[in-house]
Structure formats: C-alpha cells, structure tokens
PDB file of N, CA and C in Angstrom:
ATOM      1  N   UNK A   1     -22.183  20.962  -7.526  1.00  0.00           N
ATOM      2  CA  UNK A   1     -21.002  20.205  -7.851  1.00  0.00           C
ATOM      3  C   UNK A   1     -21.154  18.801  -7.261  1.00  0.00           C
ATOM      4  N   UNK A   2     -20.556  17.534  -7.915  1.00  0.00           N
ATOM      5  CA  UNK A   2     -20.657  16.481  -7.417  1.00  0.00           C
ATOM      6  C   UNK A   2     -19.422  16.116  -7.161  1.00  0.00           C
ATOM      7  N   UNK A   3     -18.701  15.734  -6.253  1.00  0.00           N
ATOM      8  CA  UNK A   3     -17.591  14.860  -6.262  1.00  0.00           C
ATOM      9  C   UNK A   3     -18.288  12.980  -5.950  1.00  0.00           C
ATOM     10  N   UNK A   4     -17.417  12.143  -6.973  1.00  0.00           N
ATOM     11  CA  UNK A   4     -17.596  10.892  -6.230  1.00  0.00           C
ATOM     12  C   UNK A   4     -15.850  10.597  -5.993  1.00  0.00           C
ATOM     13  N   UNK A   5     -16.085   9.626  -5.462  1.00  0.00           N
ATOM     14  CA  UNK A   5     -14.647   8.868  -4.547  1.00  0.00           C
ATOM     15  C   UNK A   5     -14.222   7.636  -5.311  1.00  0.00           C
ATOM     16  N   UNK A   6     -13.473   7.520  -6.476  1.00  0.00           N
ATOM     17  CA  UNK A   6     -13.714   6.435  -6.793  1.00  0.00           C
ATOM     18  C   UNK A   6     -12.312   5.490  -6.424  1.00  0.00           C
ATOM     19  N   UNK A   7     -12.337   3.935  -6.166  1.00  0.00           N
ATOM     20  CA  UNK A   7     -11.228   3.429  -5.068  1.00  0.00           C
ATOM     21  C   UNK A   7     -10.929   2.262  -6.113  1.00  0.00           C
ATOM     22  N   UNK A   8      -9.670   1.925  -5.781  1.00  0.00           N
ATOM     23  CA  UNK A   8      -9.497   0.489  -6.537  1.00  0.00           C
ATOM     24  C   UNK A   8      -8.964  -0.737  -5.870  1.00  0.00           C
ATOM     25  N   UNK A   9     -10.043  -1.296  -5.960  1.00  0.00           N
ATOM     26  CA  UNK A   9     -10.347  -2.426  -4.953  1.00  0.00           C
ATOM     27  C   UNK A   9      -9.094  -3.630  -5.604  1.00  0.00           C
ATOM     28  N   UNK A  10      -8.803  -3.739  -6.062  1.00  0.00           N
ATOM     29  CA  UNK A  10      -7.524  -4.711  -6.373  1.00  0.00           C
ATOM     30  C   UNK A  10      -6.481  -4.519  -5.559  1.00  0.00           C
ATOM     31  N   UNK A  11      -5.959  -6.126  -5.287  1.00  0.00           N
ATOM     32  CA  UNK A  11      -4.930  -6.019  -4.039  1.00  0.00           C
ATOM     33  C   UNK A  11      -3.554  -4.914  -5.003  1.00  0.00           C
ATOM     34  N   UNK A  12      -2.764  -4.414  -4.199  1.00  0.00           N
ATOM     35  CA  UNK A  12      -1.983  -3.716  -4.491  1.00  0.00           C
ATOM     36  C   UNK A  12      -0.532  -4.600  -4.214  1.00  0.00           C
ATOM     37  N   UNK A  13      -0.402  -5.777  -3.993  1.00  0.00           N
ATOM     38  CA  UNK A  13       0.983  -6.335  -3.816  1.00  0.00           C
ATOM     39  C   UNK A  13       0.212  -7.703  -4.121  1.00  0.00           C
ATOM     40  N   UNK A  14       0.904  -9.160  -4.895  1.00  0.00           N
ATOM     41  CA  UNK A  14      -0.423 -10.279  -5.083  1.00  0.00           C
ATOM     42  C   UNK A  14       1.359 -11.080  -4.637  1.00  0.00           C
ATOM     43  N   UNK A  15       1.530 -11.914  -3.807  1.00  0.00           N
ATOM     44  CA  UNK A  15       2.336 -13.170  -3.341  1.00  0.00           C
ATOM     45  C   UNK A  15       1.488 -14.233  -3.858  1.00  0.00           C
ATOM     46  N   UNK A  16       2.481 -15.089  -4.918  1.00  0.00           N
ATOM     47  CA  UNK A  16       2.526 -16.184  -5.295  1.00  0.00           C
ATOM     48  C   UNK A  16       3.271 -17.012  -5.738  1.00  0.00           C
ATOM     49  N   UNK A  17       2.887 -18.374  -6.028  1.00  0.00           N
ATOM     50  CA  UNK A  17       4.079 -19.376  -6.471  1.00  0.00           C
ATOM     51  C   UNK A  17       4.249 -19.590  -7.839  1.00  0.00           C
ATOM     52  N   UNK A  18       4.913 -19.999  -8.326  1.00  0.00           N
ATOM     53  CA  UNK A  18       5.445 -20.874  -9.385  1.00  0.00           C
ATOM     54  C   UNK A  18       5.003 -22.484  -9.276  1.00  0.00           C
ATOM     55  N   UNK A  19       3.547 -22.548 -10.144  1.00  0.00           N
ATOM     56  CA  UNK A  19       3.954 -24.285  -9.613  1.00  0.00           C
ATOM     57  C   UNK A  19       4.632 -25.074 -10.034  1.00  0.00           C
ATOM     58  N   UNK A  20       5.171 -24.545 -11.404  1.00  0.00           N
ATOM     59  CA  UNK A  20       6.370 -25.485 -11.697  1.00  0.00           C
ATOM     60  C   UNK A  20       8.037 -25.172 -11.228  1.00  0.00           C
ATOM     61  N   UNK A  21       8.020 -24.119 -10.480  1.00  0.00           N
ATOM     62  CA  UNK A  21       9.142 -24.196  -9.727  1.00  0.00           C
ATOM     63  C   UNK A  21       9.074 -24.722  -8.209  1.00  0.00           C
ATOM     64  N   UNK A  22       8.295 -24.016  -7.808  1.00  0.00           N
ATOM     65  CA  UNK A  22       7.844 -23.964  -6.428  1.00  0.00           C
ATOM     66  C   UNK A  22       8.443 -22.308  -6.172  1.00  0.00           C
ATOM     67  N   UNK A  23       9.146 -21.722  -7.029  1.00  0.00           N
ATOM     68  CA  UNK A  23       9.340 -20.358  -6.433  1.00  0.00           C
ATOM     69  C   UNK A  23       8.366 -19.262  -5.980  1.00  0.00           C
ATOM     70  N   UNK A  24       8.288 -18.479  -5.106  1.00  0.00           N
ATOM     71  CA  UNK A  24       7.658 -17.257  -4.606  1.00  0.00           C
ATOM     72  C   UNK A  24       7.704 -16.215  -5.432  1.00  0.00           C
ATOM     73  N   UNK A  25       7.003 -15.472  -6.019  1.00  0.00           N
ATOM     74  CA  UNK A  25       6.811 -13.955  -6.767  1.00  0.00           C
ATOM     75  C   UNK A  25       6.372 -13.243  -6.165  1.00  0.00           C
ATOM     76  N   UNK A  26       6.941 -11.908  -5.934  1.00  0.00           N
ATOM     77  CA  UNK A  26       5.852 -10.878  -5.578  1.00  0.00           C
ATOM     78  C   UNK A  26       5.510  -9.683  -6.557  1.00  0.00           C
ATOM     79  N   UNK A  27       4.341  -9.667  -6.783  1.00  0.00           N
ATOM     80  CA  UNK A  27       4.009  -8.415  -7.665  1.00  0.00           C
ATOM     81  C   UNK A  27       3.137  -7.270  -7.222  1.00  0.00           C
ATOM     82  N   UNK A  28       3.791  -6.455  -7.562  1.00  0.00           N
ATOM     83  CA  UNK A  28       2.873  -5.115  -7.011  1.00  0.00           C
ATOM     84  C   UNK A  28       2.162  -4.733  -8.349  1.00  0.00           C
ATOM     85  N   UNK A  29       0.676  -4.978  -8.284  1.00  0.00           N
ATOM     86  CA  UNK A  29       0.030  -4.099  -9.196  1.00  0.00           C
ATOM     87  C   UNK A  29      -0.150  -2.649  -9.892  1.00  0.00           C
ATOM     88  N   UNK A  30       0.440  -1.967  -8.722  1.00  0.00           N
ATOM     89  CA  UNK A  30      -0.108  -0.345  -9.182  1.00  0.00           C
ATOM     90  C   UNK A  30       0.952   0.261  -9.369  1.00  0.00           C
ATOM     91  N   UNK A  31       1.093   1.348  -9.814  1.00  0.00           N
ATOM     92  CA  UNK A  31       2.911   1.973 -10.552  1.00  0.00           C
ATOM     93  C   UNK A  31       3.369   2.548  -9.395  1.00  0.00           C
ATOM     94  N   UNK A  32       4.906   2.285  -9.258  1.00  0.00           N
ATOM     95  CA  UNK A  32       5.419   1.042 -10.139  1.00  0.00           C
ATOM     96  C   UNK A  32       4.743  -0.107 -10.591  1.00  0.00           C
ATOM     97  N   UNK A  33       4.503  -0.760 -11.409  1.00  0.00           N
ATOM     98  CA  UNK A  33       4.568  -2.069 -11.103  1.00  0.00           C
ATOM     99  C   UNK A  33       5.927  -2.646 -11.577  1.00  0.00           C
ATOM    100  N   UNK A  34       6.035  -3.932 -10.666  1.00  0.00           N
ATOM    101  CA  UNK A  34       7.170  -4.565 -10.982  1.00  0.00           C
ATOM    102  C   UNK A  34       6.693  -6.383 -10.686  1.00  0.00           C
ATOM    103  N   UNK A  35       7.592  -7.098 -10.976  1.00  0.00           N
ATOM    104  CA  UNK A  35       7.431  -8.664 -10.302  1.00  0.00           C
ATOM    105  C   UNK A  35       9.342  -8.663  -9.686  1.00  0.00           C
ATOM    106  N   UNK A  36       9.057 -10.212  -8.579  1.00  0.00           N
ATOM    107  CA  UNK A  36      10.512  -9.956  -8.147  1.00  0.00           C
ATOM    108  C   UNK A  36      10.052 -11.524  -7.776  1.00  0.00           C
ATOM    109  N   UNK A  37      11.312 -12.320  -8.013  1.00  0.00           N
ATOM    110  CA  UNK A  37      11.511 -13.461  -7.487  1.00  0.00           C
ATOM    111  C   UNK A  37      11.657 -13.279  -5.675  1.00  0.00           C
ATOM    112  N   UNK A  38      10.966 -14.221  -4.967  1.00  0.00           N
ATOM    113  CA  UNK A  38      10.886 -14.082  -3.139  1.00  0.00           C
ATOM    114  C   UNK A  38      11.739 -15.592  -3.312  1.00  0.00           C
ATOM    115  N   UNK A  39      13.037 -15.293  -2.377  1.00  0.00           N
ATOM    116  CA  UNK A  39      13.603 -15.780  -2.199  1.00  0.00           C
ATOM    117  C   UNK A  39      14.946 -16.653  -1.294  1.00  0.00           C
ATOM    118  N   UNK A  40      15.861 -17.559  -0.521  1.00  0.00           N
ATOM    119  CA  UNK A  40      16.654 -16.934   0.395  1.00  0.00           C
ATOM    120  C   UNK A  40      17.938 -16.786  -0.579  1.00  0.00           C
ATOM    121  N   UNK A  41      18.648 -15.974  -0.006  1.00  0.00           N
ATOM    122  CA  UNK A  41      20.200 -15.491  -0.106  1.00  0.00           C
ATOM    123  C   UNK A  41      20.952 -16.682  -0.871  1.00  0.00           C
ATOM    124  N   UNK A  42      20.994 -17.894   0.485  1.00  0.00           N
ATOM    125  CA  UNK A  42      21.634 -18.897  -0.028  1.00  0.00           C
ATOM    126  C   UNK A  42      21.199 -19.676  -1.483  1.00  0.00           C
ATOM    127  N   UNK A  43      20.260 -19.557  -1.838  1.00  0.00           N
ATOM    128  CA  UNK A  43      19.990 -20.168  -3.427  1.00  0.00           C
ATOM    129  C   UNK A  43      20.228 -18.903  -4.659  1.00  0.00           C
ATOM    130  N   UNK A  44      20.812 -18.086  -4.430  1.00  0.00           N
ATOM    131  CA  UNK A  44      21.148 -17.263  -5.907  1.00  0.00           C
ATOM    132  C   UNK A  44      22.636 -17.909  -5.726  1.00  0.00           C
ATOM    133  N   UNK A  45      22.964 -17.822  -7.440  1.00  0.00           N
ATOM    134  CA  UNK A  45      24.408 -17.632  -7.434  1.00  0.00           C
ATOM    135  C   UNK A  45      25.071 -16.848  -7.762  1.00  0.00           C
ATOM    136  N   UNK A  46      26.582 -17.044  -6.782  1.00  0.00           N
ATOM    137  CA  UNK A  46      27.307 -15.448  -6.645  1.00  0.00           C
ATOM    138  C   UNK A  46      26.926 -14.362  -8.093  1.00  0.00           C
ATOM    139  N   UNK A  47      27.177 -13.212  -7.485  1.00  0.00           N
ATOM    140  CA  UNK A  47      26.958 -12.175  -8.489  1.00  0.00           C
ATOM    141  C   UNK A  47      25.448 -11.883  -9.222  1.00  0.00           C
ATOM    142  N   UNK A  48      24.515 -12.337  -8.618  1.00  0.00           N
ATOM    143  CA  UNK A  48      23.083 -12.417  -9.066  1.00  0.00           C
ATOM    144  C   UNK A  48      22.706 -11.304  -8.515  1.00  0.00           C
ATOM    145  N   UNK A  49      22.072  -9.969  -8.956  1.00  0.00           N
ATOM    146  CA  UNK A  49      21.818  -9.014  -8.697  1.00  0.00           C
ATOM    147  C   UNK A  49      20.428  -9.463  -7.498  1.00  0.00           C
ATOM    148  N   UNK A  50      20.527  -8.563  -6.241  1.00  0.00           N
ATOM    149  CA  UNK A  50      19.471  -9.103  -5.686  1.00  0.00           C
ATOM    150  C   UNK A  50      19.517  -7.887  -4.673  1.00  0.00           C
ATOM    151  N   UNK A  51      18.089  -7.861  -4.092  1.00  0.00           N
ATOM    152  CA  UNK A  51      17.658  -7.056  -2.513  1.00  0.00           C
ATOM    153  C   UNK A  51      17.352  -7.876  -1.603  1.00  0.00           C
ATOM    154  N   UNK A  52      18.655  -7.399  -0.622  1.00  0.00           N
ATOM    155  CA  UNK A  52      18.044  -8.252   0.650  1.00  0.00           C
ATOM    156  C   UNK A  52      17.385  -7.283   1.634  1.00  0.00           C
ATOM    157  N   UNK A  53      16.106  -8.069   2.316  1.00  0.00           N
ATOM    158  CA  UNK A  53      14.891  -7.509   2.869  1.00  0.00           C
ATOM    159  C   UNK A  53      15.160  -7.523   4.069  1.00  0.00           C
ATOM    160  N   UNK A  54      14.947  -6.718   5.265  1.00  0.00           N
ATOM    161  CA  UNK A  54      15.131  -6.938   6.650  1.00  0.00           C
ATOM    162  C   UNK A  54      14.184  -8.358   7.140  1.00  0.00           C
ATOM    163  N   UNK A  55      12.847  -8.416   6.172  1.00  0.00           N
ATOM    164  CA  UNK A  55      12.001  -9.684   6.877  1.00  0.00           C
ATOM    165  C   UNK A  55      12.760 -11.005   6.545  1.00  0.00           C
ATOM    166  N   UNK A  56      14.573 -10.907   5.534  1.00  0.00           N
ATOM    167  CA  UNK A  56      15.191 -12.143   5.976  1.00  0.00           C
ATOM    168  C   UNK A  56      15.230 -13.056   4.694  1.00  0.00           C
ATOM    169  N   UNK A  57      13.948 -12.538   3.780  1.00  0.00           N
ATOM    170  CA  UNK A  57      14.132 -12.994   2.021  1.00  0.00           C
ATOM    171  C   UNK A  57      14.900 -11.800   1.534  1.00  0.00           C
ATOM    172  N   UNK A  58      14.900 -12.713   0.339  1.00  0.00           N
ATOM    173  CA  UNK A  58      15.675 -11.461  -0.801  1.00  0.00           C
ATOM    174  C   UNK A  58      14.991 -11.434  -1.948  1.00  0.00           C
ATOM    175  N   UNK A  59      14.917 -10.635  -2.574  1.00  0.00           N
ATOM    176  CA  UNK A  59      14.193 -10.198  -4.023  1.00  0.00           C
ATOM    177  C   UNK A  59      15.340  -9.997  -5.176  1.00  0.00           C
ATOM    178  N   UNK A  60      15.059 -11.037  -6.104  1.00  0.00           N
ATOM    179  CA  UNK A  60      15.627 -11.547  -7.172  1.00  0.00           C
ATOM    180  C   UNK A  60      15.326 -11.164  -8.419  1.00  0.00           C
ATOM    181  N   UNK A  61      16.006 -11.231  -9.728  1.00  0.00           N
ATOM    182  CA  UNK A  61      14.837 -11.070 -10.967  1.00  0.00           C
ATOM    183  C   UNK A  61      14.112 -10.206 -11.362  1.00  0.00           C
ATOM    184  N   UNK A  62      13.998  -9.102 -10.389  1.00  0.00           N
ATOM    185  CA  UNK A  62      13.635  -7.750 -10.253  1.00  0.00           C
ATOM    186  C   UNK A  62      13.445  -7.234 -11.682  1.00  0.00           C
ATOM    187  N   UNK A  63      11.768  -7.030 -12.087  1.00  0.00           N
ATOM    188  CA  UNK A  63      11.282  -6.790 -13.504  1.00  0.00           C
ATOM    189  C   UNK A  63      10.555  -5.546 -13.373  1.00  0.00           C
ATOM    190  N   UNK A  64      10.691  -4.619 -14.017  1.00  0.00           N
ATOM    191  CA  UNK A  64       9.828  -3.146 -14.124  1.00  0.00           C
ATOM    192  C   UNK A  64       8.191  -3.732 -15.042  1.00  0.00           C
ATOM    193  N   UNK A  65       7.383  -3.393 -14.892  1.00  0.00           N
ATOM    194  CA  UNK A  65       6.140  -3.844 -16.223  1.00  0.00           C
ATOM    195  C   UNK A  65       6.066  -2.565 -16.259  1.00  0.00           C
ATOM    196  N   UNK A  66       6.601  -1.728 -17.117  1.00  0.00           N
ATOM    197  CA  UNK A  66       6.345  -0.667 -17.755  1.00  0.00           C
ATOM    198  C   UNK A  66       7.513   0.459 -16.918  1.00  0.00           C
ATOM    199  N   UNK A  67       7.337   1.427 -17.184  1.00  0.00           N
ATOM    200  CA  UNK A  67       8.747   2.464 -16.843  1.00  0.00           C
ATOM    201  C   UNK A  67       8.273   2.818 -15.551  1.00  0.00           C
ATOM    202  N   UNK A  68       9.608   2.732 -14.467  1.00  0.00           N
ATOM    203  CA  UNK A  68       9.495   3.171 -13.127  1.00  0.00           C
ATOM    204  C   UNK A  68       8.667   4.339 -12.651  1.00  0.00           C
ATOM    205  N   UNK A  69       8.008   4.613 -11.979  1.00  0.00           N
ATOM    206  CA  UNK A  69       7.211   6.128 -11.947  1.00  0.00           C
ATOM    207  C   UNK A  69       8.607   6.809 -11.262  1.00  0.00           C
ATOM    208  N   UNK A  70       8.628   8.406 -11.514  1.00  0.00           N
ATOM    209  CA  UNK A  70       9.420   8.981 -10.648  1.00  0.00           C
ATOM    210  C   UNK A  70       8.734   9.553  -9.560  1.00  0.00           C
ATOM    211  N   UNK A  71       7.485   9.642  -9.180  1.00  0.00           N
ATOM    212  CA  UNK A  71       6.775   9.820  -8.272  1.00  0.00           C
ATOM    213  C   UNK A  71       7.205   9.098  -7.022  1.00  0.00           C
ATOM    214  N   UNK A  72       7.465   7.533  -7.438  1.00  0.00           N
ATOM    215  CA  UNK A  72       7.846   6.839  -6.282  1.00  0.00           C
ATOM    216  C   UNK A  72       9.024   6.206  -5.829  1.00  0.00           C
ATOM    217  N   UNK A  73       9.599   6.698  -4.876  1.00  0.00           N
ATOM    218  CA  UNK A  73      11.311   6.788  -4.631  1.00  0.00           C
ATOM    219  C   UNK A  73      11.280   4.850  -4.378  1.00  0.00           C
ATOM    220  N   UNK A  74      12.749   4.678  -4.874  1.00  0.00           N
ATOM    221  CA  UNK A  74      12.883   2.761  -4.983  1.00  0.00           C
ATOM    222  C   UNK A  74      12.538   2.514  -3.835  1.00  0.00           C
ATOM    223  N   UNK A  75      13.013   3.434  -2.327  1.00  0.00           N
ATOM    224  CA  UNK A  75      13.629   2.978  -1.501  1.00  0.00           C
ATOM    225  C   UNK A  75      12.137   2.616  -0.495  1.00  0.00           C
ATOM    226  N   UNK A  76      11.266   3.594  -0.864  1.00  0.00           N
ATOM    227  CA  UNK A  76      10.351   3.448  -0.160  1.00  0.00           C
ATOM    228  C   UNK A  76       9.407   2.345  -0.522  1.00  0.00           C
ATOM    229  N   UNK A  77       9.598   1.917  -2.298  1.00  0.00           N
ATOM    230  CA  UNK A  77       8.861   0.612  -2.233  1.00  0.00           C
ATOM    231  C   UNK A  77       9.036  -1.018  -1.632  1.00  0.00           C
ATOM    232  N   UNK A  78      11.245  -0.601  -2.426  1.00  0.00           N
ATOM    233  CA  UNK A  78      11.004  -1.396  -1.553  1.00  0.00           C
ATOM    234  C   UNK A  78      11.305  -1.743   0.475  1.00  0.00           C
ATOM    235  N   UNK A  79      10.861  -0.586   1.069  1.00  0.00           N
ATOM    236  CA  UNK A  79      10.415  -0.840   2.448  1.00  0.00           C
ATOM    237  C   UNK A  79       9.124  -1.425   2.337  1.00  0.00           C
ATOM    238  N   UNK A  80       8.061  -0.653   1.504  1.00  0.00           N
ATOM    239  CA  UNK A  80       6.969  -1.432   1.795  1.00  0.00           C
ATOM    240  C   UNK A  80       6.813  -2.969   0.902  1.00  0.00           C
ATOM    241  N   UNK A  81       7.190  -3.495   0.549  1.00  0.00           N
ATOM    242  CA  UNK A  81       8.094  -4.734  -0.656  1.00  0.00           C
ATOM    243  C   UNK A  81       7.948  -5.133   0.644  1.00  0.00           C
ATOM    244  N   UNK A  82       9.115  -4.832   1.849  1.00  0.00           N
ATOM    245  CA  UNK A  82       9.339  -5.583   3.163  1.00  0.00           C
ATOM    246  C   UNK A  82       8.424  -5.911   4.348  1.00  0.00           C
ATOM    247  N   UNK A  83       7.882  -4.919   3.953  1.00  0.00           N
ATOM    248  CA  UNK A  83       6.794  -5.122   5.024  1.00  0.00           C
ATOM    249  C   UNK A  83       5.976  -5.796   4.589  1.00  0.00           C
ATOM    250  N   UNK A  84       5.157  -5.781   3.286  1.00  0.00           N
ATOM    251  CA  UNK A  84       4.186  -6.570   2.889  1.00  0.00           C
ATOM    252  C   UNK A  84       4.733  -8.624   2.903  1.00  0.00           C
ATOM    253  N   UNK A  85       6.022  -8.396   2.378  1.00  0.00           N
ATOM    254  CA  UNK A  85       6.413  -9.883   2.672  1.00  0.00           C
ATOM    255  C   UNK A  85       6.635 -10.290   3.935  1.00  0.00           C
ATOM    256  N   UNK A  86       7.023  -9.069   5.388  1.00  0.00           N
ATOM    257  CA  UNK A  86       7.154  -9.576   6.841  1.00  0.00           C
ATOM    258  C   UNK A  86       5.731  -9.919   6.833  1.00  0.00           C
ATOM    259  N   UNK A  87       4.273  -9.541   7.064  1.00  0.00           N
ATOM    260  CA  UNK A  87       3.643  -9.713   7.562  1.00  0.00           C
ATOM    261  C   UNK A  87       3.281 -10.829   6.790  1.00  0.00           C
ATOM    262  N   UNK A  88       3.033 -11.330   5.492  1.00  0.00           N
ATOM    263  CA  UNK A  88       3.160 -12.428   4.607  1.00  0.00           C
ATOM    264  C   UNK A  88       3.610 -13.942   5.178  1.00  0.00           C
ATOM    265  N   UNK A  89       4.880 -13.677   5.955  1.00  0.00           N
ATOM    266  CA  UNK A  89       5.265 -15.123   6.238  1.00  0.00           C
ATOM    267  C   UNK A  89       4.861 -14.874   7.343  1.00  0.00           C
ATOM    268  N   UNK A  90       4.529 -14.412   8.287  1.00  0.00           N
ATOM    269  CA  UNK A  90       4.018 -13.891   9.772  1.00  0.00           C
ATOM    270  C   UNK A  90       3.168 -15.103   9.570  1.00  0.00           C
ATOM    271  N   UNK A  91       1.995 -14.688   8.905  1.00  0.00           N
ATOM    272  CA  UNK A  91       0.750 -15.352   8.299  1.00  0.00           C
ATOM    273  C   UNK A  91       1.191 -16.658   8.430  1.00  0.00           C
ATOM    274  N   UNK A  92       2.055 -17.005   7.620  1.00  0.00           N
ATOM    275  CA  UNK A  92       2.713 -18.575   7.058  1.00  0.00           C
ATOM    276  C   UNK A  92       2.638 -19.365   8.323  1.00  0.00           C
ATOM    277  N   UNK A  93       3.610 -18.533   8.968  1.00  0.00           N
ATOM    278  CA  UNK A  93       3.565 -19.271  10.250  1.00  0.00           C
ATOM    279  C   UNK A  93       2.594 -19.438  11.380  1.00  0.00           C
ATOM    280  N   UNK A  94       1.879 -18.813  11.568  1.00  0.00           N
ATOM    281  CA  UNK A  94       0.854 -18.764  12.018  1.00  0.00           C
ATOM    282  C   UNK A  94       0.072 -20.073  11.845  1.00  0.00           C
ATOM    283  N   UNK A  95      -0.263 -20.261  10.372  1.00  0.00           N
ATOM    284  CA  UNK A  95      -0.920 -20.896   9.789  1.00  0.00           C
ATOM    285  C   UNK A  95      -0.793 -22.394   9.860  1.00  0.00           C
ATOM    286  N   UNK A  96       0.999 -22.944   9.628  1.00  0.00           N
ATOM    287  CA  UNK A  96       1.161 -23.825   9.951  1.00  0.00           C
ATOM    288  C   UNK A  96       1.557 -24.176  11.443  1.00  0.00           C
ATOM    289  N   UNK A  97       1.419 -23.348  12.362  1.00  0.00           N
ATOM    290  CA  UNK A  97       1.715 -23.389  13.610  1.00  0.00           C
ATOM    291  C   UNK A  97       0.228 -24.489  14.153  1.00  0.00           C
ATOM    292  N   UNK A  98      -0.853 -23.413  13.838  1.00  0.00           N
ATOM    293  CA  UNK A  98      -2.413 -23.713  14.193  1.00  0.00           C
ATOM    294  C   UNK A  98      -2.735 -25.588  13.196  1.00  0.00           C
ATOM    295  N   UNK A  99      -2.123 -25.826  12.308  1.00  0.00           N
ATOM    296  CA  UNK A  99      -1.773 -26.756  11.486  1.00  0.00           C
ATOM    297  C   UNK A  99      -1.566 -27.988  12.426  1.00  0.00           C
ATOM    298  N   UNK A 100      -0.057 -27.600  13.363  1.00  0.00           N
ATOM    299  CA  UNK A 100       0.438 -28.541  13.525  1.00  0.00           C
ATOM    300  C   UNK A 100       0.454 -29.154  15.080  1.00  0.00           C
TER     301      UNK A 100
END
C-alpha cells in the first residue's frame, strides 16, 4: 500500500488593499471561502451589517464565494478571521515602529 501526504501550500487567509480605495480585504481561500471588507467601526454607516473583531477592526461586506460549508461553525472562523488580522497589524506595527 502507498499512502502519499498531499498539502496545499497556498496561504489560507490573503490581507490586502484596494488601491483604488485604499480599503483592507480579507480573504480566506479554503471553504468557507469568503472576502470581508477590514475595517474601523467609525467609517460604516449606521445600520451597515458588520463583525466587530476583538483585534479592534470590523469586518464589513461580508461575501460567501460559493455556499458556506456546514462543516465549519461561523463562529469559529470568524475567531480565527481575528486572530489572523491580530497578528496582521501586530506585524504593521512592528514594521513601522523599526521604520521610524
């Protein structure tokens, strides 16, 4: 019998901008997949459906690319949604810290 291991090397969450907005996206590649506007609180307007994140953004715009898996409960993505964007601006700052 052979087993191989096969892995998929593609990032599994991709943070990026808009360059003609300047807005933040985050997309998770693997199912779910979804995209979500990264964002603060204070720039939606009232009644704009949104998740606010413990790392302090909020997720906006919130798009399914294809049908939700039921495999994976919302709540736990988006915790990891949060975590992947805490350690994200962690980075940021870091970055422009060593910058400045």
């Amino acid at each position: 019998m052979h087993l191989q291991l096969v892995t998929d090397s593609t990032p599994e969450w991709i943070i990026g901008e808009d360059t003609g907005t300047g807005d933040a996206w985050l997309v998770r590649t693997r199912a779910p997949r979804l995209i979500a506007r990264v964002c603060h609180r204070s720039t939606l307007e009232v009644g704009t459906p949104s998740i606010q994140l413990g790392c302090g953004v909020t997720l906006a715009e919130v798009r399914w690319l294809g049908a939700p898996s039921r495999q994976a409960s919302l709540e736990e993505l988006i915790h990891r949604a949060d975590q992947v964007l805490g350690d994200w601006l962690q980075r940021q700052i870091t970055r422009a810290s060593k910058v400045a």
